[in-house]
Protein backbone atom coordinates (compact mmCIF):
# COMPACT_ATOMS: atom_id res chain seq x y z
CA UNK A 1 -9.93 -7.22 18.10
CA UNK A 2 -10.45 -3.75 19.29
CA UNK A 3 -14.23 -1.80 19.75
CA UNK A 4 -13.49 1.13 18.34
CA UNK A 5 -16.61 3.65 18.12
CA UNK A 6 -19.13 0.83 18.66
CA UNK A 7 -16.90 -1.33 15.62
CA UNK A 8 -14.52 -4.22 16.41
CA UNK A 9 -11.67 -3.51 14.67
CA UNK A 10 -8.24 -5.78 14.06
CA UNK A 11 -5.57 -3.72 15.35
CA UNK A 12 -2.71 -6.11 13.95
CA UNK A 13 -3.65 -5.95 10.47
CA UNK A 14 -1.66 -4.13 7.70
CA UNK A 15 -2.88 -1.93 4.89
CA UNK A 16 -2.15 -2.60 1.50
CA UNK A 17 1.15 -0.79 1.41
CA UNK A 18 1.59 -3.21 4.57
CA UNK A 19 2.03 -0.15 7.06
CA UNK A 20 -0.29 -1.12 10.53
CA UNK A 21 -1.57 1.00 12.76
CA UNK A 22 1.23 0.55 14.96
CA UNK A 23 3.66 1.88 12.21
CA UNK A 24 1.31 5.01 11.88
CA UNK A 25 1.01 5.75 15.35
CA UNK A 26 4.57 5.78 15.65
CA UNK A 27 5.20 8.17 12.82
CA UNK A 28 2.60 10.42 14.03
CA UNK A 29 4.12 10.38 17.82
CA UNK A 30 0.98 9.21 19.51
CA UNK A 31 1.65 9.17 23.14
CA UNK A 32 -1.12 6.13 23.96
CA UNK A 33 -1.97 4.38 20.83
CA UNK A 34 1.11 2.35 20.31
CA UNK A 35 0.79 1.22 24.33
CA UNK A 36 -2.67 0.35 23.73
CA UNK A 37 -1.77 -1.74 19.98
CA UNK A 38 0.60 -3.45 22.02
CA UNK A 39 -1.15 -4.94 24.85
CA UNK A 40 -3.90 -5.56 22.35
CA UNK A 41 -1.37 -8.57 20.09
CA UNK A 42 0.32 -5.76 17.17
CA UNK A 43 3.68 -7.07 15.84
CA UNK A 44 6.38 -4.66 16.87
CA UNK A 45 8.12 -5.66 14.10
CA UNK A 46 5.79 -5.66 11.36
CA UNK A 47 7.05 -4.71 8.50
CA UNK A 48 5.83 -2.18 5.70
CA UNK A 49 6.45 -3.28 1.79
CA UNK A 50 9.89 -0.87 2.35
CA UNK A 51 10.94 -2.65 5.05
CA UNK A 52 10.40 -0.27 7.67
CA UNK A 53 9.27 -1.37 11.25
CA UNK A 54 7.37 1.06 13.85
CA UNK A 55 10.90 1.80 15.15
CA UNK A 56 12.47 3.02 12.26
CA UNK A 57 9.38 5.39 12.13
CA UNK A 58 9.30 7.25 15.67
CA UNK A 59 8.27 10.93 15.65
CA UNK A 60 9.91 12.93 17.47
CA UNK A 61 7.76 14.31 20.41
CA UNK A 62 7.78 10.49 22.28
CA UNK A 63 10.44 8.67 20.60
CA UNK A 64 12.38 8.13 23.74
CA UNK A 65 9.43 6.30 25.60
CA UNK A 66 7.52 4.45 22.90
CA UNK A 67 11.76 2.99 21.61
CA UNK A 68 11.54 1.54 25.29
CA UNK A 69 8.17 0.37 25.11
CA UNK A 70 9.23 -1.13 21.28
CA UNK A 71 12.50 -2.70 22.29
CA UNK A 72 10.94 -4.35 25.37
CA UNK A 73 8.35 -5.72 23.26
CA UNK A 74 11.02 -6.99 21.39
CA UNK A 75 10.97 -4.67 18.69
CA UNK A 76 13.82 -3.87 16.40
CA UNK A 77 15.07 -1.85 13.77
CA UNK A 78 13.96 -2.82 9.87
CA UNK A 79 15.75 -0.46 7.88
């Protein structure tokens, strides 16, 4: 559980299309959040209803760091 504007919010959850917020931050090339949903429990490999995993779903502008951060977290590629 995270505090999140004075809520506690589960971080590790998925939405009903089974995307997390790990998956989102990654698409959306968030330099922090997927550091932050990773030392707080998220499954690197979670996967959406498609199959996808946060991997397959990198943006562009930080790929090359948050990959690392994925693959040493044991993360790996869904599609």
């Amino acid at each position: 559980m995270q505090t999140v504007g004075g809520v506690e919010v589960d971080v590790t959850l998925p939405e009903k299309k089974g995307n997390t917020a790990l998956r989102f931050a990654c698409a959306l090339g968030s330099r922090n959040l997927p550091q932050c949903f990773v030392e707080h429990g998220t499954n690197v490999n979670a996967k959406s209803h498609r199959g996808a995993t946060p991997i397959d779903r990198l943006g562009e502008d930080s790929a090359a760091r948050i990959w690392k951060l994925l693959k040493g977290h044991g993360g790996h590629y869904g599609l």
